[in-house]
PDB file of N, CA and C in Angstrom:
ATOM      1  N   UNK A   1     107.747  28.443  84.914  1.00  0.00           N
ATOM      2  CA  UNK A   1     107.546  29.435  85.966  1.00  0.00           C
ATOM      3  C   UNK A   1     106.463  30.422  85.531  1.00  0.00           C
ATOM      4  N   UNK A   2     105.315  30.832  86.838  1.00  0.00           N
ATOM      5  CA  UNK A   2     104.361  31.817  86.545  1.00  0.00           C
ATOM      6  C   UNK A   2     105.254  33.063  85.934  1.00  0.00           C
ATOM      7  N   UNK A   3     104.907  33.989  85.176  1.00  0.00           N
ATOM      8  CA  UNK A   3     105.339  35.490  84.923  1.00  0.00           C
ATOM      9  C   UNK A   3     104.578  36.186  85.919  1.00  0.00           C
ATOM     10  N   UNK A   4     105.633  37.153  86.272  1.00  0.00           N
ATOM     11  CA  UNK A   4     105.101  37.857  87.863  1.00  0.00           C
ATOM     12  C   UNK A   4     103.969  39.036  87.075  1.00  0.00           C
ATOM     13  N   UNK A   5     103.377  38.705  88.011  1.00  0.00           N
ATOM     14  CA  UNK A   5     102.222  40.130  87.707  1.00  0.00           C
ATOM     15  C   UNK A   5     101.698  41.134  89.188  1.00  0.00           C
ATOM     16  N   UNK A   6     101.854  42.199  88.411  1.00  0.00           N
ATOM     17  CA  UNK A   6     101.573  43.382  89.939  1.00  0.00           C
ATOM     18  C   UNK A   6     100.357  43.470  90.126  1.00  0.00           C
ATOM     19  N   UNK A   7     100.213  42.978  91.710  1.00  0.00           N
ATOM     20  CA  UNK A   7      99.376  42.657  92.271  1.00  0.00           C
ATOM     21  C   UNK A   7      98.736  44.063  92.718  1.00  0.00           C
ATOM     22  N   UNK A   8      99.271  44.833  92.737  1.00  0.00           N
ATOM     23  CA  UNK A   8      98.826  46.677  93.124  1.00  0.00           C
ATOM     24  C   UNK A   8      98.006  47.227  92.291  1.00  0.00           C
ATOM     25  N   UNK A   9      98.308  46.762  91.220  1.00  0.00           N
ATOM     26  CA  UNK A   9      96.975  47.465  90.003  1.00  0.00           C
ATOM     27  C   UNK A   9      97.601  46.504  88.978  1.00  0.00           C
ATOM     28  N   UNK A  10      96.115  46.024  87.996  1.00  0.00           N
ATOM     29  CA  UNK A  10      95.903  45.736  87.204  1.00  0.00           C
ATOM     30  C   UNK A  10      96.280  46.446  86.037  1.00  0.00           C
ATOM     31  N   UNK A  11      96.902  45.985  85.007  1.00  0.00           N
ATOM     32  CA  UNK A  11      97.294  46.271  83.641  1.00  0.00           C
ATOM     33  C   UNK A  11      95.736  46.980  82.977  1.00  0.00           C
ATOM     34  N   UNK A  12      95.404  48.411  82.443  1.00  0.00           N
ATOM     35  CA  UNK A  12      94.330  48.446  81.955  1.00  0.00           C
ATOM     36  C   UNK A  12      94.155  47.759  80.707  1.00  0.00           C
ATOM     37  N   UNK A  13      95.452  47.178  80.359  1.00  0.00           N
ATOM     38  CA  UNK A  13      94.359  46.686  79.044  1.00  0.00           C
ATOM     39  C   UNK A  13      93.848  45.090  79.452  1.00  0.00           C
ATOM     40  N   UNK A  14      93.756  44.648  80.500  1.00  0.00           N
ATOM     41  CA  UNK A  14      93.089  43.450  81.179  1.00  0.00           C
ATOM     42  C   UNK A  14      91.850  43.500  81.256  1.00  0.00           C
ATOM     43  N   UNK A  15      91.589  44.723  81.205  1.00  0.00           N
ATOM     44  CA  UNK A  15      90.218  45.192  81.649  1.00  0.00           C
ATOM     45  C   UNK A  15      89.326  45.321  81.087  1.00  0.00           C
ATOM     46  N   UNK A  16      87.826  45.342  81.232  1.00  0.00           N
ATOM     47  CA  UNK A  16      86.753  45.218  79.912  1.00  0.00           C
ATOM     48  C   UNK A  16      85.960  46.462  80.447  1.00  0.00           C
ATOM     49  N   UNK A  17      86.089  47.484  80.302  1.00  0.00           N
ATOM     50  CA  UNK A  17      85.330  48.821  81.023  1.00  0.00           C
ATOM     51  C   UNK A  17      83.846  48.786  80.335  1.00  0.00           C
ATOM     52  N   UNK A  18      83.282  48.395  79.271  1.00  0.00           N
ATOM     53  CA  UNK A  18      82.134  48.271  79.036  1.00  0.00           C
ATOM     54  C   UNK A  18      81.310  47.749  80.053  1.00  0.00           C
ATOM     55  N   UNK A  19      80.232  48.891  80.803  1.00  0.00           N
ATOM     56  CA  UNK A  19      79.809  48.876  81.944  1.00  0.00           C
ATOM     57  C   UNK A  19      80.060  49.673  83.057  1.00  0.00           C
ATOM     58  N   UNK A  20      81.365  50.232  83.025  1.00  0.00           N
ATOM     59  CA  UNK A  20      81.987  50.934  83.950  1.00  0.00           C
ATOM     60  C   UNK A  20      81.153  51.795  84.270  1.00  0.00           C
ATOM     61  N   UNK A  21      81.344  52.444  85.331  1.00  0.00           N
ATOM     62  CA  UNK A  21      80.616  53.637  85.998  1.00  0.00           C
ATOM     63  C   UNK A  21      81.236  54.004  87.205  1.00  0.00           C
ATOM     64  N   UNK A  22      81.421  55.623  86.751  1.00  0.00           N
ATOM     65  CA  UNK A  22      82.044  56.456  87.770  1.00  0.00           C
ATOM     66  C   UNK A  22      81.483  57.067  89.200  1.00  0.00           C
ATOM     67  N   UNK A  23      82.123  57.353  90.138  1.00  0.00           N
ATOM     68  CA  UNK A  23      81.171  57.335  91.643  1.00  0.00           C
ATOM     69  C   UNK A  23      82.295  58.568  91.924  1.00  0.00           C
ATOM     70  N   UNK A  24      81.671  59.759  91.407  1.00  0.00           N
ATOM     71  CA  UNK A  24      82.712  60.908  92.311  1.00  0.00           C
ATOM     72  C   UNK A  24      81.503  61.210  93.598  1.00  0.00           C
ATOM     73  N   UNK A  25      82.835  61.168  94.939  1.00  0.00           N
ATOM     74  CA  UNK A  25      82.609  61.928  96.292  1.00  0.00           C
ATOM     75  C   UNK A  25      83.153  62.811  96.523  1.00  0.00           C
ATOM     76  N   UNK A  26      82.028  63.245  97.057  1.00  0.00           N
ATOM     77  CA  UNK A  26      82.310  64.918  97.896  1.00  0.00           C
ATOM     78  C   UNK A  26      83.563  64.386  99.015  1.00  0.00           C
ATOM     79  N   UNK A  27      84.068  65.418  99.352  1.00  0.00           N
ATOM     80  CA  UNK A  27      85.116  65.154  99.906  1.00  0.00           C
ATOM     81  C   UNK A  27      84.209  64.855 101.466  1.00  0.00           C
ATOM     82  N   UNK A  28      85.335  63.913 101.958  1.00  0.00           N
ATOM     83  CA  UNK A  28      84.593  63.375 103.152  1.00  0.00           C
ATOM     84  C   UNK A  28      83.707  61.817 102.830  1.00  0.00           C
ATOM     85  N   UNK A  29      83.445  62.065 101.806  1.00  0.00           N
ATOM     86  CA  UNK A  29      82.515  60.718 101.128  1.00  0.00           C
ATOM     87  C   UNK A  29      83.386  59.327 101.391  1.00  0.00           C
ATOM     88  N   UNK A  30      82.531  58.258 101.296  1.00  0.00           N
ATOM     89  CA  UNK A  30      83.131  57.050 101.402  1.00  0.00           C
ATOM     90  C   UNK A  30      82.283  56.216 100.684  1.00  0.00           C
ATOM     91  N   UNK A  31      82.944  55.056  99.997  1.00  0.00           N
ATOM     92  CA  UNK A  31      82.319  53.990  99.095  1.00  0.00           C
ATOM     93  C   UNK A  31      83.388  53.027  99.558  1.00  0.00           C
ATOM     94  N   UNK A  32      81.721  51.649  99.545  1.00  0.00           N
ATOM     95  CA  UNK A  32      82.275  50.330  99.820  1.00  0.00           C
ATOM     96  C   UNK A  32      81.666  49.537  98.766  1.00  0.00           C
ATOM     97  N   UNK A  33      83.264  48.760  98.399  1.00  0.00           N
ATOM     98  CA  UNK A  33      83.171  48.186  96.937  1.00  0.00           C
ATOM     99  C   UNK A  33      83.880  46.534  97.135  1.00  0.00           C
ATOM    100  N   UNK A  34      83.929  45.886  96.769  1.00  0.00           N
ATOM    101  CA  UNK A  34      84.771  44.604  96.790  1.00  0.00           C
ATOM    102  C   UNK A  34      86.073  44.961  96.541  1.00  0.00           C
ATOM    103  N   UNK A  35      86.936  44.224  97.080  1.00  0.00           N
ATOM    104  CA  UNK A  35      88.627  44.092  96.047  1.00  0.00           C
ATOM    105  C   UNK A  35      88.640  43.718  95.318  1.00  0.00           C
ATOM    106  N   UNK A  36      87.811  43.075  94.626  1.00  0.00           N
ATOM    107  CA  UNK A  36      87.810  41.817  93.265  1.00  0.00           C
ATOM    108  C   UNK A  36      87.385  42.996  91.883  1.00  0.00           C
ATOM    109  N   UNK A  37      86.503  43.995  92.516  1.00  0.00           N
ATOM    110  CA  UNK A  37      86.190  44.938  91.742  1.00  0.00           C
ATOM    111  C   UNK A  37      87.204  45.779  90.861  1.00  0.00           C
ATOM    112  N   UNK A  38      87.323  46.001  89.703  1.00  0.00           N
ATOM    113  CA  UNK A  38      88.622  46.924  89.192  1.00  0.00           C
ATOM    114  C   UNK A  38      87.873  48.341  89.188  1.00  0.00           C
ATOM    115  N   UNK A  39      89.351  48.909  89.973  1.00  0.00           N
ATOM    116  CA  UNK A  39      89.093  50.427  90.628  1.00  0.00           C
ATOM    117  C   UNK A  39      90.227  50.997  90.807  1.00  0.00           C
ATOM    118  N   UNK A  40      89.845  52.420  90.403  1.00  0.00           N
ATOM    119  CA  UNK A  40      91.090  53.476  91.077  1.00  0.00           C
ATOM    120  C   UNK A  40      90.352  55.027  90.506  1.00  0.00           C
ATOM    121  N   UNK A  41      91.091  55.612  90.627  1.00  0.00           N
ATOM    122  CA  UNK A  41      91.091  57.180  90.716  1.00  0.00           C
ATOM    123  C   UNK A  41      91.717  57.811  89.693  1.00  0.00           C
ATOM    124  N   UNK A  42      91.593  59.021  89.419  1.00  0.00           N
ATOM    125  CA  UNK A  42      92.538  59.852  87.956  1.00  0.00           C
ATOM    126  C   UNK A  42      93.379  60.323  89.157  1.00  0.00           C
ATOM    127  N   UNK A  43      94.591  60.998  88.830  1.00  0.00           N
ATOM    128  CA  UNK A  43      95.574  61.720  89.176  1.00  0.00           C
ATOM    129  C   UNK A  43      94.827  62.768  90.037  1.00  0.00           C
ATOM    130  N   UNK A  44      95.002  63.051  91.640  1.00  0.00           N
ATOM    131  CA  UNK A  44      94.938  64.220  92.273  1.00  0.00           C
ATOM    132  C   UNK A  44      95.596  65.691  91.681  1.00  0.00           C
ATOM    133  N   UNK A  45      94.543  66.019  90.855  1.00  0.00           N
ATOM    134  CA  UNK A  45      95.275  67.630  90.249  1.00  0.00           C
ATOM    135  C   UNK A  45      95.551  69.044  91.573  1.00  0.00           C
ATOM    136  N   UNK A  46      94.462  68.696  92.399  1.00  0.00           N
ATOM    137  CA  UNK A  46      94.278  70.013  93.389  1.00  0.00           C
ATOM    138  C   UNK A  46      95.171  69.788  94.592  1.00  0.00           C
ATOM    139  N   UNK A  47      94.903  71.126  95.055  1.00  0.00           N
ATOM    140  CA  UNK A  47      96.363  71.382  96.118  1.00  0.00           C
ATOM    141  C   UNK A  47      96.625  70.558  97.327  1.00  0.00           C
ATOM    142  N   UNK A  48      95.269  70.406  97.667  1.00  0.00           N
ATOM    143  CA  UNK A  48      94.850  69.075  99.025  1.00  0.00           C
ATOM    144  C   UNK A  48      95.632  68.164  98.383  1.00  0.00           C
ATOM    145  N   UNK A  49      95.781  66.952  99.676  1.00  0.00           N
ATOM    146  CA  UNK A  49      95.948  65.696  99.679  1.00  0.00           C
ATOM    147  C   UNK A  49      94.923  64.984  99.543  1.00  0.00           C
ATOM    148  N   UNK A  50      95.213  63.974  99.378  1.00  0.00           N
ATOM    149  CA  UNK A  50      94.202  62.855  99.563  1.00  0.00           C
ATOM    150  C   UNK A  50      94.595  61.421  99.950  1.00  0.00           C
ATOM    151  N   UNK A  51      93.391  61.259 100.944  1.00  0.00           N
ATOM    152  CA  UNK A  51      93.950  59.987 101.617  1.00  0.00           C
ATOM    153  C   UNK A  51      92.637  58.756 101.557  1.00  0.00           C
ATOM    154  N   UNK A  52      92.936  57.232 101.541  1.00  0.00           N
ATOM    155  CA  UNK A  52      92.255  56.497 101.395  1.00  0.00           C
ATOM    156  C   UNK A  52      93.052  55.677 102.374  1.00  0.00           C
ATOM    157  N   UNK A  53      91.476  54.931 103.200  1.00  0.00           N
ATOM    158  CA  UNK A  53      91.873  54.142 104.167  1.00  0.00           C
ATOM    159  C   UNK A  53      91.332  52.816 103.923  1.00  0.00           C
ATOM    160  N   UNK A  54      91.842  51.553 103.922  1.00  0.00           N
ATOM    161  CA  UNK A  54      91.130  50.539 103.404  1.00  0.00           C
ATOM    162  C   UNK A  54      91.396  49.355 104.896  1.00  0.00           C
ATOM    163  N   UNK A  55      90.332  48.659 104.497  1.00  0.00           N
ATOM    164  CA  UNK A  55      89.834  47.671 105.395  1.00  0.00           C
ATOM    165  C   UNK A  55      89.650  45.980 104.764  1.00  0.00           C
ATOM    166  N   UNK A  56      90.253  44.996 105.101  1.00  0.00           N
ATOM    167  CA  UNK A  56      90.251  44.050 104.326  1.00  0.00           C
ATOM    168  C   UNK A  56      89.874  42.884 104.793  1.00  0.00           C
ATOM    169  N   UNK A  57      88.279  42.341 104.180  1.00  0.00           N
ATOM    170  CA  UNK A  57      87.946  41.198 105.356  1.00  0.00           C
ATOM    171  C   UNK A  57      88.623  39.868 104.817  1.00  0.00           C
ATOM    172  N   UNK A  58      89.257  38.642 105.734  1.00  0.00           N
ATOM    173  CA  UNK A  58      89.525  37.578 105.067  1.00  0.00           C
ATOM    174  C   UNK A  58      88.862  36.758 106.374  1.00  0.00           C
ATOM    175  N   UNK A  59      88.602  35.601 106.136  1.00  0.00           N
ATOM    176  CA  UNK A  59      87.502  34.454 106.665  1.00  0.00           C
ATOM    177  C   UNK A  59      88.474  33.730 107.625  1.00  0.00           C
ATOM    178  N   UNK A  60      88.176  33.322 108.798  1.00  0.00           N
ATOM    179  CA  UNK A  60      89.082  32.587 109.238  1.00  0.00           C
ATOM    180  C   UNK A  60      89.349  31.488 108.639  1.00  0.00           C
ATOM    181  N   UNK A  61      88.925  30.323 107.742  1.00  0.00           N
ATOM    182  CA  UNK A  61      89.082  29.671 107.038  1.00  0.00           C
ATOM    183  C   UNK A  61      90.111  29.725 106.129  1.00  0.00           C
ATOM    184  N   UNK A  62      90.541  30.829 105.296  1.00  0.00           N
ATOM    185  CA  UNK A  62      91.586  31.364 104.463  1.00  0.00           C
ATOM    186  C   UNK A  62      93.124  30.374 104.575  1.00  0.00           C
ATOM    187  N   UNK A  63      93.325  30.440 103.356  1.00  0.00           N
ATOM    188  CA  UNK A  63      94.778  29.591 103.481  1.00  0.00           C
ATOM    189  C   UNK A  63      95.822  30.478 103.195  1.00  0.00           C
ATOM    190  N   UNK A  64      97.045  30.688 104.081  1.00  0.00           N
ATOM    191  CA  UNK A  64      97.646  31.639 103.757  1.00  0.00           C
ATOM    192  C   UNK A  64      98.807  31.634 102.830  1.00  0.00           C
ATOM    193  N   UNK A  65     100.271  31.709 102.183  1.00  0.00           N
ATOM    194  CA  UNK A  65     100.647  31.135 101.475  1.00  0.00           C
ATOM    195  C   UNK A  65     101.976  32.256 102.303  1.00  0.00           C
ATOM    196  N   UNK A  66     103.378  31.670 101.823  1.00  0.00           N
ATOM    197  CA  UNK A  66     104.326  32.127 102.108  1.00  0.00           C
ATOM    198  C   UNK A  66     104.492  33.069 101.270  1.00  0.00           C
ATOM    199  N   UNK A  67     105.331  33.972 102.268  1.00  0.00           N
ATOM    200  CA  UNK A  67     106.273  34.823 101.247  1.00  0.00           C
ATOM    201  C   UNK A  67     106.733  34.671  99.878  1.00  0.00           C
ATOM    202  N   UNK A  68     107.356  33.546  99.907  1.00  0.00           N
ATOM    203  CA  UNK A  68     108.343  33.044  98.734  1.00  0.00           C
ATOM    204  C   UNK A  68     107.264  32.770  97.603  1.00  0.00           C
ATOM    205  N   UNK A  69     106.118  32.281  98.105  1.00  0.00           N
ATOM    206  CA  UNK A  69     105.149  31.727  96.839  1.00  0.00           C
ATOM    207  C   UNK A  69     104.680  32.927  96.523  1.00  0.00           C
ATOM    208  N   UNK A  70     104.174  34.032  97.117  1.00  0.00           N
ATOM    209  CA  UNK A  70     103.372  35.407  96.476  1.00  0.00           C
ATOM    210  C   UNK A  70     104.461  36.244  95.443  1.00  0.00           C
ATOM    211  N   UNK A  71     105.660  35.866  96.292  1.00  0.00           N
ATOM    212  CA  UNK A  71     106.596  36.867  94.676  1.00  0.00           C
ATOM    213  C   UNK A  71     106.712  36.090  94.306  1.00  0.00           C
ATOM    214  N   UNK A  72     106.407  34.983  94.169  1.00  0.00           N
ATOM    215  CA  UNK A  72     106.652  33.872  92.733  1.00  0.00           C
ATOM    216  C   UNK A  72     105.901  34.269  92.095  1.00  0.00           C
ATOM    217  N   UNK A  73     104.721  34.393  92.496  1.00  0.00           N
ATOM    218  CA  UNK A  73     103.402  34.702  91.355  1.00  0.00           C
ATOM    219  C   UNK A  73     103.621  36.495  91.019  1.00  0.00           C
ATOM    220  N   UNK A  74     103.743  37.399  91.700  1.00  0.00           N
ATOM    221  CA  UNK A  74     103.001  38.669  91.695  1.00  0.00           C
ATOM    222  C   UNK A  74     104.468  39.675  91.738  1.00  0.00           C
ATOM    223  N   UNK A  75     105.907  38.849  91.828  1.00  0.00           N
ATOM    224  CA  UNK A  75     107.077  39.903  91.844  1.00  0.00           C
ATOM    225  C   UNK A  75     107.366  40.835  93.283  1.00  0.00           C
ATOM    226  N   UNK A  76     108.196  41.863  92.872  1.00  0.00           N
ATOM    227  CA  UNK A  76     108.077  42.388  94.213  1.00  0.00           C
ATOM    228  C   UNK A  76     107.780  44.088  93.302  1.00  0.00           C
ATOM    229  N   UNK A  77     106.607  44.787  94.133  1.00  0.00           N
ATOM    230  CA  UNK A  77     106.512  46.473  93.438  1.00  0.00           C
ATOM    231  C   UNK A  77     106.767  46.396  91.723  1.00  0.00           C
ATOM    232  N   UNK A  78     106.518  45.586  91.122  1.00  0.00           N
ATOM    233  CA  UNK A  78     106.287  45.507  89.542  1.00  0.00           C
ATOM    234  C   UNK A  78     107.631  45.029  89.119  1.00  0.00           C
ATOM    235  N   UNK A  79     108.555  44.387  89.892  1.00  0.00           N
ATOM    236  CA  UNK A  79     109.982  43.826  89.275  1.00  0.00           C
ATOM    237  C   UNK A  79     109.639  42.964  89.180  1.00  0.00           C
ATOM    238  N   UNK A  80     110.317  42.835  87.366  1.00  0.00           N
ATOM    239  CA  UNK A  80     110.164  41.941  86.195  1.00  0.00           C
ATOM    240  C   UNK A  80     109.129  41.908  85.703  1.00  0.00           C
ATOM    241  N   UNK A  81     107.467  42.165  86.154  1.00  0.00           N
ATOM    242  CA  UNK A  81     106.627  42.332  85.111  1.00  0.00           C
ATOM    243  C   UNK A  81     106.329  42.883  84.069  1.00  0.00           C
ATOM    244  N   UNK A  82     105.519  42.261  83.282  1.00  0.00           N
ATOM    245  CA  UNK A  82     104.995  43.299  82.458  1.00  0.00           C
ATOM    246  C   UNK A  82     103.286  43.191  82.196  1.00  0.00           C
ATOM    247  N   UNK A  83     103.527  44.182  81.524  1.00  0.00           N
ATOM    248  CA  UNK A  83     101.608  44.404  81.262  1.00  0.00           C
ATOM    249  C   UNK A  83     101.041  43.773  79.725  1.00  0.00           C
TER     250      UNK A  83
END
């Protein structure tokens, strides 16, 4: 059996940040990046909220897979994985 892995964020130590580069926006700002890309944000320290709206293209071609097979692979919200 696959070991489930969370599909919500990547484990950082998966990651090879050599190269990385940071993109701070002014508030109001927007950046378009791939999903395949590894990304996220530091902790919101200030009093505002913050909100992100995402948009996700898939091809009509796409094969879709059941329920049952995606928590086979990916768990459900990080149950049973690990990093």
């Amino acid at each position: 059996m696959t070991t489930p892995r969370r599909d919500w964020q990547i484990c950082d130590t998966h990651v090879n940040t050599r190269g990385a580069l940071a993109v701070p926006l002014e508030p109001g700002g927007c950046l378009l990046f791939s999903s395949l890309m590894h990304h996220g944000t530091p902790t919101n320290t200030g009093t505002e909220g913050r909100r992100a709206l995402q948009f996700h293209y898939v091809p009509a071609g796409a094969v879709r897979i059941s329920t049952e097979q995606r928590m086979a692979v990916f768990g459900s919200e990080g149950k049973s994985v690990t990093c």
